[in-house]
Protein backbone atom coordinates (compact mmCIF):
# COMPACT_ATOMS: atom_id res chain seq x y z
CA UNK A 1 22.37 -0.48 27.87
CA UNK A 2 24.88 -2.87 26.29
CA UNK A 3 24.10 -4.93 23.23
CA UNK A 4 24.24 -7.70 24.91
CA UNK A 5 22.14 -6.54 27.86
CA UNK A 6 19.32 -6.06 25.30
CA UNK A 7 19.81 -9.04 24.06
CA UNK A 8 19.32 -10.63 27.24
CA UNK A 9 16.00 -8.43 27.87
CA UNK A 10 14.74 -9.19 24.35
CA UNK A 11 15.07 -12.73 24.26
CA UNK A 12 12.96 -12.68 27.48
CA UNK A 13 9.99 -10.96 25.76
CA UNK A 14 9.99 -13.04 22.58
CA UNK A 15 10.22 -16.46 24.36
CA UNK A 16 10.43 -19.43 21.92
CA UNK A 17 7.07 -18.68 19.77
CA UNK A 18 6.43 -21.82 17.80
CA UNK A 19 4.39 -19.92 15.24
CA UNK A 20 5.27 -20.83 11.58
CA UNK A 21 6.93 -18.83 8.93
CA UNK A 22 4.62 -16.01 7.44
CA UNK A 23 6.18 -14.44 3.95
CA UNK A 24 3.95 -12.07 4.53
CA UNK A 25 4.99 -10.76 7.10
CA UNK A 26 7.42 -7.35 7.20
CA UNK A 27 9.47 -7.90 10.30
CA UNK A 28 11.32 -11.77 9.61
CA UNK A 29 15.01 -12.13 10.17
CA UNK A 30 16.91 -14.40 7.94
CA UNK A 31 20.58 -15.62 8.62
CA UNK A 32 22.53 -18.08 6.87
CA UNK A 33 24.25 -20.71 8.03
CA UNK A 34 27.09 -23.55 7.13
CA UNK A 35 30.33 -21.64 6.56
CA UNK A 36 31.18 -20.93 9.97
CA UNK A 37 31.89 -17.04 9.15
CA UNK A 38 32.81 -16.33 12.66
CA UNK A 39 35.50 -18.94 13.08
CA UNK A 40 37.49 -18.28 9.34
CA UNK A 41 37.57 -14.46 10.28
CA UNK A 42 38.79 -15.00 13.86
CA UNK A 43 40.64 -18.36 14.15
CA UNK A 44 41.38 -18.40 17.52
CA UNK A 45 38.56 -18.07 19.25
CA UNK A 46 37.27 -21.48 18.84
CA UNK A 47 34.81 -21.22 21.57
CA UNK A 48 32.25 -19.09 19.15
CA UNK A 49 33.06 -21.08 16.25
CA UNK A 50 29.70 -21.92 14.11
CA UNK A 51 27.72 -24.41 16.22
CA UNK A 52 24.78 -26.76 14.36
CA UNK A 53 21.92 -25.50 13.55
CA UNK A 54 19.58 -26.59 16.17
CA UNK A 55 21.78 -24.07 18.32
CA UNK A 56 20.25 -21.40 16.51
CA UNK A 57 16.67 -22.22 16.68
CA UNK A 58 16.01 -21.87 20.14
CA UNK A 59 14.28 -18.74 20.45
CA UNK A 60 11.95 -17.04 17.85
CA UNK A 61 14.86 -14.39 16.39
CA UNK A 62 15.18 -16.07 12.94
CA UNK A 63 12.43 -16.98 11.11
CA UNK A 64 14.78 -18.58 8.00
CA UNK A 65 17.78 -20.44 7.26
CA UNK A 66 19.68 -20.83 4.50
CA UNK A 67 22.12 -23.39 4.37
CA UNK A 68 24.91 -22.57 3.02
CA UNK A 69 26.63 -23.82 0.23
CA UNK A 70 26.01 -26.14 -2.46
CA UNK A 71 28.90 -24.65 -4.08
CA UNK A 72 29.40 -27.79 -7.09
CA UNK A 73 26.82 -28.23 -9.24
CA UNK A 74 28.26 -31.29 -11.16
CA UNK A 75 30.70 -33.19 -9.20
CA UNK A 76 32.21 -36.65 -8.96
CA UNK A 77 29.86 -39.19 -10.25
CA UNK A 78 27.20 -36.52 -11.61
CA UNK A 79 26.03 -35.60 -7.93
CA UNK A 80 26.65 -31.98 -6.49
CA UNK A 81 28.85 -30.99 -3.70
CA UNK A 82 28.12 -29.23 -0.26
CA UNK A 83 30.79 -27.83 1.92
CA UNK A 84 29.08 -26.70 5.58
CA UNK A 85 32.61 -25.76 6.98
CA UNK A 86 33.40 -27.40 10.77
CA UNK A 87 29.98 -28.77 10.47
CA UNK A 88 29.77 -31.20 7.48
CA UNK A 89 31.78 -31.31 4.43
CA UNK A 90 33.84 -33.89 2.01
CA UNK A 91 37.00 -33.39 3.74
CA UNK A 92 35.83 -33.98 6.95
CA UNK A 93 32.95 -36.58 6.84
CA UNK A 94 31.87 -39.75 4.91
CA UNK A 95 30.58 -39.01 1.51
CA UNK A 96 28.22 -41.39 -0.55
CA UNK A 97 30.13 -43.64 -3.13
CA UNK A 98 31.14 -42.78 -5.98
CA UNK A 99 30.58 -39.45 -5.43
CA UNK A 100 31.99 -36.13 -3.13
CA UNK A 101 28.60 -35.39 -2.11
CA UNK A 102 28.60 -35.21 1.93
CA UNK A 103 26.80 -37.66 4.04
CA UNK A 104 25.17 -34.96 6.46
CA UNK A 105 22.33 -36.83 7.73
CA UNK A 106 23.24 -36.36 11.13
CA UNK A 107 21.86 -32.58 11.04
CA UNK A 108 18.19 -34.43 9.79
CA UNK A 109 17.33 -33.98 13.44
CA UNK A 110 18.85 -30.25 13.39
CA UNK A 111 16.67 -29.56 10.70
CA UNK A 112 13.49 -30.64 11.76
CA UNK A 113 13.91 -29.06 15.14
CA UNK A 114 13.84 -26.03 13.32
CA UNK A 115 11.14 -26.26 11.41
CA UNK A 116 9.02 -27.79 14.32
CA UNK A 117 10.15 -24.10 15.86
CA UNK A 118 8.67 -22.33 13.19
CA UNK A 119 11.41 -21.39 10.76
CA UNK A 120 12.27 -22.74 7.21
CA UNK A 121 15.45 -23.95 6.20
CA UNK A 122 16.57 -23.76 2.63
CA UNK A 123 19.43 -25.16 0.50
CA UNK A 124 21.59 -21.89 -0.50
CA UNK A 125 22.93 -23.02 -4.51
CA UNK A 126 26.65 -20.69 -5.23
CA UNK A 127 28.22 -18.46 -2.75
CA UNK A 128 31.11 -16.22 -3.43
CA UNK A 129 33.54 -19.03 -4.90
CA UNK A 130 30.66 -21.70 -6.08
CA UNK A 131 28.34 -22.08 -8.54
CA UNK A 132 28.37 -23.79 -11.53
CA UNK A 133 27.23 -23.38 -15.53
CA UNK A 134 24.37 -24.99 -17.53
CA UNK A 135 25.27 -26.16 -21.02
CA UNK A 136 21.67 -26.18 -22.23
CA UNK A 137 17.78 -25.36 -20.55
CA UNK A 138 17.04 -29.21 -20.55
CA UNK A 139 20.44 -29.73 -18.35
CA UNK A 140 19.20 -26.36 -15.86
CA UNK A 141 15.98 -28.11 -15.57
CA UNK A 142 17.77 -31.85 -15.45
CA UNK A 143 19.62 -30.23 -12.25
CA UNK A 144 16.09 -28.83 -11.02
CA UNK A 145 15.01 -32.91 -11.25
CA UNK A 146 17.78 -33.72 -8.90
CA UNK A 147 17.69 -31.31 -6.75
CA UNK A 148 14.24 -31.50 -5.34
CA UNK A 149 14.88 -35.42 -5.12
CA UNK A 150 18.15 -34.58 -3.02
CA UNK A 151 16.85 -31.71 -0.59
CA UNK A 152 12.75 -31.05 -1.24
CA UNK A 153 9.95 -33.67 -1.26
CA UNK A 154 11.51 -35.66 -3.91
CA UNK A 155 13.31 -39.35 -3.22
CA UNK A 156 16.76 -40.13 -3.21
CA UNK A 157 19.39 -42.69 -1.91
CA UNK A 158 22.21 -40.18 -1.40
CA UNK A 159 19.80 -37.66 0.16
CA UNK A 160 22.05 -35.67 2.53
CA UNK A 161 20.10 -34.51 5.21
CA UNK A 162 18.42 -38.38 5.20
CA UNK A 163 14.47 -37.37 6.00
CA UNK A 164 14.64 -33.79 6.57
CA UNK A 165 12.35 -32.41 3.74
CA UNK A 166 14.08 -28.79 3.17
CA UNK A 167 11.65 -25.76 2.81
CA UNK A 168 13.22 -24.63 -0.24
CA UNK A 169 15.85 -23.17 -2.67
CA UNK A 170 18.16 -19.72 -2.46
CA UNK A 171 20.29 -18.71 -5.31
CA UNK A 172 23.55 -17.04 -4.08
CA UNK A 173 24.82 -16.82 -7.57
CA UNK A 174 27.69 -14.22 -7.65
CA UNK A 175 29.29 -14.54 -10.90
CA UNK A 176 28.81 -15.47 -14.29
CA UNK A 177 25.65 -14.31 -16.55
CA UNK A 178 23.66 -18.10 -16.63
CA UNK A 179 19.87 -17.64 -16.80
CA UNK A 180 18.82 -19.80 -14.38
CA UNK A 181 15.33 -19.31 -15.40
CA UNK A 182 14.60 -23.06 -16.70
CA UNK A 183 16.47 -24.23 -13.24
CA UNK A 184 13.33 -21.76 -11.46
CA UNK A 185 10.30 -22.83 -13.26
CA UNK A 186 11.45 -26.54 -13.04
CA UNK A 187 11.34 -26.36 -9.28
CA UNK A 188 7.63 -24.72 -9.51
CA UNK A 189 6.79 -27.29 -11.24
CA UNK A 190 7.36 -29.94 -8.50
CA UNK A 191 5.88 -27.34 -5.88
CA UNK A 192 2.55 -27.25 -7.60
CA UNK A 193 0.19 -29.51 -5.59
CA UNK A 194 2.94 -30.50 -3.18
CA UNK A 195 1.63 -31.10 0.21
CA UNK A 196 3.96 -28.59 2.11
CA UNK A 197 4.51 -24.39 0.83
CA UNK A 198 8.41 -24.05 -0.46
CA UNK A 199 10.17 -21.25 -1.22
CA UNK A 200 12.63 -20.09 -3.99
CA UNK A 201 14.81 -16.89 -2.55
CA UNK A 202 18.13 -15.21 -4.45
CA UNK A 203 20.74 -13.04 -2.91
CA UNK A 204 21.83 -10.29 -5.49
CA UNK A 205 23.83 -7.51 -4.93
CA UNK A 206 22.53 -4.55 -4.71
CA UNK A 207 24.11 -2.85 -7.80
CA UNK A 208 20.77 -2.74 -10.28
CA UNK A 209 20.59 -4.86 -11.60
CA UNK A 210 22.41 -7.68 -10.32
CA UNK A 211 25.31 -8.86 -12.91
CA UNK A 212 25.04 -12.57 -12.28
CA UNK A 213 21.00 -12.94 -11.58
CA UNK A 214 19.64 -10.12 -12.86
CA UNK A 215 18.49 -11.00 -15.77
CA UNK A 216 16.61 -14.40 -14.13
CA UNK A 217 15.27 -12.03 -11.63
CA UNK A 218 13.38 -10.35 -14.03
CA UNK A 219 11.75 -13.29 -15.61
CA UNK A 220 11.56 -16.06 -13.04
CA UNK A 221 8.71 -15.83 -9.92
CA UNK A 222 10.87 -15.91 -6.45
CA UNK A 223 9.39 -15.32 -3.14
CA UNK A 224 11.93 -12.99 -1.98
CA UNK A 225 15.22 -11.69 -2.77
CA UNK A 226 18.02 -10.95 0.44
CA UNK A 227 19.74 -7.84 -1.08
CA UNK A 228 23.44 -7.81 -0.13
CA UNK A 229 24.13 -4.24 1.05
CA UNK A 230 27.64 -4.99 1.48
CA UNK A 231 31.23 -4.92 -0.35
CA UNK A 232 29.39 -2.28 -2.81
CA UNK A 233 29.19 1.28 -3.48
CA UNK A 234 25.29 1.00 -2.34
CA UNK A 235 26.04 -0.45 0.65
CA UNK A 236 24.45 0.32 4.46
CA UNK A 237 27.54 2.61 5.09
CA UNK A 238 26.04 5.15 2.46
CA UNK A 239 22.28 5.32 3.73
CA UNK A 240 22.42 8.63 4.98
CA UNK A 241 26.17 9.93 3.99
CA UNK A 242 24.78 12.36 0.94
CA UNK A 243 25.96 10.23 -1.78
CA UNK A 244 21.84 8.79 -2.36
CA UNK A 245 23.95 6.18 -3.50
CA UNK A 246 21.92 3.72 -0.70
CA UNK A 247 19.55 2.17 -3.67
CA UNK A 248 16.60 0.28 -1.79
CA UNK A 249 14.06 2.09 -3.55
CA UNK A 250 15.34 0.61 -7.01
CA UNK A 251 15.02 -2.96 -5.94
CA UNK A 252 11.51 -1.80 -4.02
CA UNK A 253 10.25 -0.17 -7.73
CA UNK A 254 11.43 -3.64 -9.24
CA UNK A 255 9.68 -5.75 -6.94
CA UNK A 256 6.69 -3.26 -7.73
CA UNK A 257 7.10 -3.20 -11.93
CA UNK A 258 9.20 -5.68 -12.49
CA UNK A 259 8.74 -9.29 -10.57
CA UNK A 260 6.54 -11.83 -12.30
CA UNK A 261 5.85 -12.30 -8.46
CA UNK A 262 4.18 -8.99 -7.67
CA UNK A 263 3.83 -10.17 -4.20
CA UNK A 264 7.79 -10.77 -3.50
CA UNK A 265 9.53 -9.70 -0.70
CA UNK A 266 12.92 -7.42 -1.02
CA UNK A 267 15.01 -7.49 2.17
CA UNK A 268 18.34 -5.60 3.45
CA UNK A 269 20.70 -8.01 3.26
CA UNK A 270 23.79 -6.94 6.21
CA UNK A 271 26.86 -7.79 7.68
CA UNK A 272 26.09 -9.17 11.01
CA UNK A 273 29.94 -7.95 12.64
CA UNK A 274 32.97 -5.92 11.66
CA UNK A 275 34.55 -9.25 10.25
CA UNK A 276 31.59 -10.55 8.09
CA UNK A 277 32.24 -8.55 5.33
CA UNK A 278 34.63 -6.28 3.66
CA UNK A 279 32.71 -3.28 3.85
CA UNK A 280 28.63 -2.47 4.99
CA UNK A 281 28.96 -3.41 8.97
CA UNK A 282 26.84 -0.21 10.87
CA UNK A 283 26.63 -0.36 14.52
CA UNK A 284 23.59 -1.71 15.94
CA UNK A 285 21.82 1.77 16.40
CA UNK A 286 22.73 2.69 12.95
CA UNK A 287 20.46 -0.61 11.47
CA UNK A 288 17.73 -0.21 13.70
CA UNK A 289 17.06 3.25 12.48
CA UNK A 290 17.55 1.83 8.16
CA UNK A 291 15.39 -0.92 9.01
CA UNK A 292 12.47 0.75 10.78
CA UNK A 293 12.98 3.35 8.14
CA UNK A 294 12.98 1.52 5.05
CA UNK A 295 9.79 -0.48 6.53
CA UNK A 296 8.28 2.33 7.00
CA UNK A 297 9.20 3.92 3.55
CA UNK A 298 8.64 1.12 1.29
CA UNK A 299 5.35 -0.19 1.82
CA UNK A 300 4.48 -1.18 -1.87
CA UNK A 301 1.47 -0.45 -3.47
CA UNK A 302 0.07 -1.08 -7.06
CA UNK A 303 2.67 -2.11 -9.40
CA UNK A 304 0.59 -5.18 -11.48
CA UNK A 305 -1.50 -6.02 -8.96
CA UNK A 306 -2.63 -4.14 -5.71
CA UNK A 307 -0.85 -5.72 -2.60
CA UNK A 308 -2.16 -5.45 0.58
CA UNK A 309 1.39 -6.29 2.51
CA UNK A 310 5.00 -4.30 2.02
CA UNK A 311 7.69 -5.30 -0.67
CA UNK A 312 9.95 -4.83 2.39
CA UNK A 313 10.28 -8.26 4.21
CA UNK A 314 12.58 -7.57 6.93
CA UNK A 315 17.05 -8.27 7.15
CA UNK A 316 18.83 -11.31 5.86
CA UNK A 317 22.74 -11.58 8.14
CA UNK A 318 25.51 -12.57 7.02
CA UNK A 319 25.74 -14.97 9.08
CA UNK A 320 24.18 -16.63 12.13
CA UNK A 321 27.89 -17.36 13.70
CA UNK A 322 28.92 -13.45 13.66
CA UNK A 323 25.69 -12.17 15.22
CA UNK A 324 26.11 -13.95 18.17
CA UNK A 325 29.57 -13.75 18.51
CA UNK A 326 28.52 -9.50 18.21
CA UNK A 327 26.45 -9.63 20.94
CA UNK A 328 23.37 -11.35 20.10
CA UNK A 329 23.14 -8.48 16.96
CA UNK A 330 20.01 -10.64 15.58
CA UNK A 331 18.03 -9.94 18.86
CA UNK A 332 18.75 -6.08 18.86
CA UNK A 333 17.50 -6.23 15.13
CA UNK A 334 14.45 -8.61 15.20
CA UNK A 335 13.35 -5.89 18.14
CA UNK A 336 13.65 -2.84 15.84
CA UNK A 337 11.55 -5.01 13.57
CA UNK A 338 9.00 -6.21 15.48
CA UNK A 339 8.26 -2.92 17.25
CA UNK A 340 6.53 -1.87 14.34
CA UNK A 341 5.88 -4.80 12.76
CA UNK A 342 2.92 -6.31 10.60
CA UNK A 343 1.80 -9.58 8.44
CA UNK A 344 -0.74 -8.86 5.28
CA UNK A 345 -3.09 -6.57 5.78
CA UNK A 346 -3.71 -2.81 4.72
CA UNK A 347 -1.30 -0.12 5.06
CA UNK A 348 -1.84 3.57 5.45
CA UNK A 349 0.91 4.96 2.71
CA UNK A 350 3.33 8.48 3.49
CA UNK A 351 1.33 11.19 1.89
CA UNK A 352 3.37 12.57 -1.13
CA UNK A 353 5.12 15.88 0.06
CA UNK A 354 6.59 17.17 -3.20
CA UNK A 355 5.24 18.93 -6.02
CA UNK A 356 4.36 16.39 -8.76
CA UNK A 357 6.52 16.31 -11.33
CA UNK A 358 6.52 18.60 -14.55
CA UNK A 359 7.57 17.21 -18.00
CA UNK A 360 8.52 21.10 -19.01
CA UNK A 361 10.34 21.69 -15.99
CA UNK A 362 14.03 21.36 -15.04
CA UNK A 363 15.94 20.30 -11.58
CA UNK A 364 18.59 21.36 -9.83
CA UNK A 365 20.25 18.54 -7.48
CA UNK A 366 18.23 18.36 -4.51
CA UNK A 367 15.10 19.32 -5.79
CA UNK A 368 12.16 16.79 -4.89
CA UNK A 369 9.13 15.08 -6.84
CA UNK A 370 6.12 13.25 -6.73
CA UNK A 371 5.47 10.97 -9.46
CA UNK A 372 4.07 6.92 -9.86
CA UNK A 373 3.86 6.77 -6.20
CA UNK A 374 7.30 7.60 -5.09
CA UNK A 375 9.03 10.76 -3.67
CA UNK A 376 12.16 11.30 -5.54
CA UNK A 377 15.67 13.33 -5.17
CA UNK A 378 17.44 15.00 -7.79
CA UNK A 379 20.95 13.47 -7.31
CA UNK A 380 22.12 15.85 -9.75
CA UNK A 381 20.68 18.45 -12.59
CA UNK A 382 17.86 16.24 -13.88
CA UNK A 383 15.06 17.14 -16.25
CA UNK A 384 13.56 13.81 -17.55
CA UNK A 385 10.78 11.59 -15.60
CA UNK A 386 12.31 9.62 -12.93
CA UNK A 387 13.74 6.15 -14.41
CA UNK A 388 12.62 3.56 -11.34
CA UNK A 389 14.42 0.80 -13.17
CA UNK A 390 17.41 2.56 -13.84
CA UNK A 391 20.34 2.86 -11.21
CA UNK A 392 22.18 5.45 -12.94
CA UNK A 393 19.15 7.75 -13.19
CA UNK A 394 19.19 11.40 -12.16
CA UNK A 395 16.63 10.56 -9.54
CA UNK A 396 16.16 8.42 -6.29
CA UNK A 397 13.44 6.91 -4.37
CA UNK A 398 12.78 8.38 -1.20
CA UNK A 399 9.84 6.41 -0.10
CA UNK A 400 6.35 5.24 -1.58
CA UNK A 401 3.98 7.84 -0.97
CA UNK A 402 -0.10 8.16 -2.07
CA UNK A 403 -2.55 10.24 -2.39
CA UNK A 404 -2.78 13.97 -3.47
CA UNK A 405 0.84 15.75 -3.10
CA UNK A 406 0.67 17.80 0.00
CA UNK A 407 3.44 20.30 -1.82
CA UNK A 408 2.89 23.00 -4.37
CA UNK A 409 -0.08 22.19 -7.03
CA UNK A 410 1.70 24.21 -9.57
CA UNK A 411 5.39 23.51 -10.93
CA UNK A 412 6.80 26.72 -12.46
CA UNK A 413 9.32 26.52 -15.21
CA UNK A 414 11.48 29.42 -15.37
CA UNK A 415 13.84 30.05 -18.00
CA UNK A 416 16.55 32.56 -17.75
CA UNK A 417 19.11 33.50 -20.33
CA UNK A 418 21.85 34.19 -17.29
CA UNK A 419 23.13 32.51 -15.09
CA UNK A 420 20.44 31.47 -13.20
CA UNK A 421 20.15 33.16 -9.59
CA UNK A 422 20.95 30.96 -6.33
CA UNK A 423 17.98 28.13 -6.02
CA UNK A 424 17.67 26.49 -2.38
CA UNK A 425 16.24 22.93 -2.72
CA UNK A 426 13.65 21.82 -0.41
CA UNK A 427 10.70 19.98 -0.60
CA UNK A 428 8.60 22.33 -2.28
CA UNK A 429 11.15 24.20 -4.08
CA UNK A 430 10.07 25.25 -7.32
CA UNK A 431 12.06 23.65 -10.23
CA UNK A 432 13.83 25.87 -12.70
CA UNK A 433 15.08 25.65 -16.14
CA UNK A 434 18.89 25.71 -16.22
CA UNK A 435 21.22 25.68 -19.65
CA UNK A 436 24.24 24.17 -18.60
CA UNK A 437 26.13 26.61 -20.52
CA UNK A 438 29.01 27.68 -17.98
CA UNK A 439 29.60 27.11 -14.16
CA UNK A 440 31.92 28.46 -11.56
CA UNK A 441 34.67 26.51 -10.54
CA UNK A 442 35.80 28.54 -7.28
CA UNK A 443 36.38 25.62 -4.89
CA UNK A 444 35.67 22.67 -6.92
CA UNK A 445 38.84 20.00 -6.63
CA UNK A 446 40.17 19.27 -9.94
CA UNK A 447 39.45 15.38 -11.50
CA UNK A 448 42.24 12.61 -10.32
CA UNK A 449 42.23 9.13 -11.43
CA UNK A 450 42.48 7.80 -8.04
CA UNK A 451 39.61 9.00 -6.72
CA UNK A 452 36.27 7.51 -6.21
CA UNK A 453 33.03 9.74 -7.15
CA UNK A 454 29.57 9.33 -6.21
CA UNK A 455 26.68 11.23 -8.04
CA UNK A 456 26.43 14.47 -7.90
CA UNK A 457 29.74 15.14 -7.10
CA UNK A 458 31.78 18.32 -9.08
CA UNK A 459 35.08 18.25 -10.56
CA UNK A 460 36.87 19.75 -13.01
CA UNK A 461 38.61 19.02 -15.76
CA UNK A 462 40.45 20.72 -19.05
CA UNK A 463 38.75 24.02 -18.23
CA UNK A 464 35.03 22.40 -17.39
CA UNK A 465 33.84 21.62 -14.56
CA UNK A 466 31.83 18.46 -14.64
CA UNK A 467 29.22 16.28 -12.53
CA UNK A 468 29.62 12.43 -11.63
CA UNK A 469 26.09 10.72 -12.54
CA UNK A 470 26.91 7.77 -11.62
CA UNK A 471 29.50 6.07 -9.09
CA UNK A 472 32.62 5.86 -11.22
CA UNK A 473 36.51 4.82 -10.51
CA UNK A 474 39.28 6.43 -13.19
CA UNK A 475 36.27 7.36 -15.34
CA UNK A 476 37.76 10.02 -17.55
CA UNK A 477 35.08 13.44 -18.26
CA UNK A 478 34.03 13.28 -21.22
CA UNK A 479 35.00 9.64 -21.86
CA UNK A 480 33.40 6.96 -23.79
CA UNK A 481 31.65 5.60 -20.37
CA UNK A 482 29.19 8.53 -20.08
CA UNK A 483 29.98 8.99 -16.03
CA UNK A 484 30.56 12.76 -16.16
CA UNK A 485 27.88 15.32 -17.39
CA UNK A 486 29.23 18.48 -18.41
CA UNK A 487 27.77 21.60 -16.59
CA UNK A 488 30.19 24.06 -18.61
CA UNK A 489 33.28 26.03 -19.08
CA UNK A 490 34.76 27.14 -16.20
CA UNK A 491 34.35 30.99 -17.14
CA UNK A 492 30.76 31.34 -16.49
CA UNK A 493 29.81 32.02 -12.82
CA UNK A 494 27.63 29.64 -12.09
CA UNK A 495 24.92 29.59 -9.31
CA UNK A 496 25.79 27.51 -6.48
CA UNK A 497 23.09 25.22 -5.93
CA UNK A 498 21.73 23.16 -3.60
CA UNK A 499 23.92 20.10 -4.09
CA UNK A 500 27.36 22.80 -3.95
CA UNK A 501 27.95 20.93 -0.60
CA UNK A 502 28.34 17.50 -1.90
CA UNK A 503 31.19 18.43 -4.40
CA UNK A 504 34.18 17.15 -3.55
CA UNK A 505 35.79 13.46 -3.84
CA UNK A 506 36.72 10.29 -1.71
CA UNK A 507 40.00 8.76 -1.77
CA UNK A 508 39.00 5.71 -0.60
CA UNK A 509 37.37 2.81 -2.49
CA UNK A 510 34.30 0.53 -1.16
């Protein structure tokens, strides 16, 4: 069946539900909306250029809308700037005087159709060329003042969406290091005792943690963060190529151990065609399978409270005008969701498969774990505790798990003076004791400077041969940025381990 034959099916079932927006729910569908994606990446096919937003809302696919961008924080006349594309912007429509702030009011109906639909629609702050700076915390929360009185229950006489009362706030903040945590706790402050529920959502990428927002992340309470799995080296494309570079569980254990909102929501934030983003776009098939997966896999539990609903909240597209240009890609997605979908609630976690892990043991790449409620993979020789927190980390999340491990009770820890024998990873491998004291070389493609490496990859280099543990670019071995860890000299035989299939290198960058 086509894509767009489902789509036609789907829509059928789901109707035009008028139920409203649940955050607790695991199976939403976010797509934002304003800068006419579709249209800048294919010019001339006007006829599936970005329509308004009412367009968008008339079936129960998307449960939230971000409008997208405020991209000047401090503009002509103190008052911020939006740019909506073909829809609404200060080169295209009247603006308020004194001031480059777009008169958009028009879209107050748009808005409001939505929301009587069921969905929220937020104000997205940034983007990939916006932004803007604070030069103290009493300006961040100054700006927090102004804009609930522009966009959220506050009053205004350059409001630009006129009545509309926007649900809420997302932070698409993709450069710079600002803490934007007085901006946050501002905005709570006018939400407490409000008479409708907003939101505050952020859009990070998924390197861990996030360069521009990381840091606010950490300290600030948001409802839910859209992960962009796209244009990075832990992007959607790598999921299930062998690099474990795919890093959902990181942002999972930091919604877990982390958030000062232990009941956030962490989404997979994808391209919604081949011409939304650099890099990231999977076929249709290809997300349904990561999404049912990762709901499935990431059902969080414990962390600093117990939570009766997933960290996993469901995908956030990039954007609303390439999935229906692709076919109605939302619809094939929200389907995938839904079939397995669930709001609040108990959950019945994975049952831990792999022996628990020992403190006087050592790993071989491929060997698996149990340990504070996560299965983990040894991207490469590892013999500390897995690091949830840390990116770079020997390990990676497989999936929450609970209960009793179902693998081995015991972990022996062999040591061996040799060159340890061959070890096959599997689930209940045991873990061995290795000195990295020498290592064959025998196939292993020597280090180059324009090649990309993913962890766990082998080359060699001066006579060593050498393991990427991290994803690293012109990285030399042995060089001041700690990339490389050095197995041995190249004439030891070395066992070939599990991971011997992964070494190697890619020529091509993300």
């Amino acid at each position: 069946m086509s894509l767009v034959a489902f789509a036609t099916l789907a829509l059928s079932l789901f109707g035009s539900s008028q139920a409203a927006f649940d955050n607790t729910c695991n199976d939403n569908l976010v797509q934002y909306w304003g800068q006419n994606s579709y249209g800048a990446a294919n010019p001339s096919n006007t006829a599936s250029y970005q329509k308004t937003l009412s367009f968008y809302c008339g079936d129960s696919t998307t449960n939230a809308f971000p409008i997208a961008f405020l991209n000047v924080f401090f503009g002509t006349g103190g008052e911020p700037e939006i740019d909506l594309a073909n829809i609404c912007s200060s080169s295209s429509d009247p603006v308020f005087p004194g001031t480059q702030l777009a008169n958009c009011q028009f879209l107050a109906s748009d808005i409001q159709t939505c929301q009587a639909a069921g969905k929220i629609v937020t104000i997205s702050l940034g983007g990939a060329t916006g932004g803007g700076t604070f030069s103290s915390d009493a300006q961040a929360q100054s700006f927090a003042d102004q804009i609930w009185n522009l966009f959220l229950g506050g009053t205004s006489s350059t409001r630009p969406f006129g009545a509309a009362v926007l649900d809420g706030v997302d932070l698409d903040i993709e450069s710079g290091s600002q803490s934007y945590v007085p901006f946050v706790n501002q905005l709570r402050s006018h939400f407490t005792g409000a008479s409708k529920k907003y939101y505050i959502t952020a859009a990070p990428q998924c390197v861990y943690p996030d360069a521009a927002i990381g840091a606010t992340l950490n300290v600030a309470s948001f409802d839910a963060i859209y992960v962009q799995f796209y244009n990075n080296p832990c992007g959607l494309t790598h999921y299930s190529d062998g690099s474990y570079t795919w890093n959902f569980g990181v942002w999972d254990y930091w919604a877990r151990h982390i958030s000062p909102n232990p009941n956030v929501k962490v989404y997979i934030g994808a391209p919604a065609s081949s011409s939304a983003a650099g890099s990231g776009y999977v076929p249709i098939a290809t997300l349904q399978t990561i999404a049912q997966q990762t709901q499935k896999n990431f059902p969080s539990f414990g962390g600093q409270t117990q939570k009766n609903f997933p960290s996993f909240g469901g995908v956030m597209f990039w954007d609303a005008s390439q999935s229906y240009a692709n076919g109605r890609y939302d619809v094939a997605t929200k389907s995938a969701l839904t079939s397995a979908g669930a709001c609040g609630g108990a959950y019945t976690y994975q049952a831990c498969t792999a022996p628990a892990f020992s403190a006087t043991a050592s790993y071989p790449v491929g060997s698996t774990v149990s340990y504070g409620g996560y299965q983990w993979y040894a991207r490469y020789y590892a013999s500390g505790p897995p690091v949830g927190s840390d990116d770079s980390n020997a390990w990676r999340a497989l999936f929450a798990c609970g209960g009793t491990s179902t693998g081995s009770t015991t972990t022996k820890a062999t040591t061996t003076s040799a060159a340890p024998t061959s070890t096959k990873a599997t689930t209940t491998s045991k873990a061995v004791t290795t000195t990295p004291s020498g290592g064959s070389c025998s196939g292993v493609a020597a280090w180059s400077s324009a090649a990309t490496y993913t962890a766990g990859l082998d080359a060699t280099y001066n006579g060593q041969l050498w393991q990427a543990n991290q994803w690293n670019y012109n990285e030399v071995p042995g060089g001041a940025s700690g990339a490389w860890n050095l197995v041995g000299t190249c004439a030891s035989k070395r066992s070939v381990e599990a991971g011997s299939a992964r070494r190697g290198v890619k020529f091509a960058r993300d």
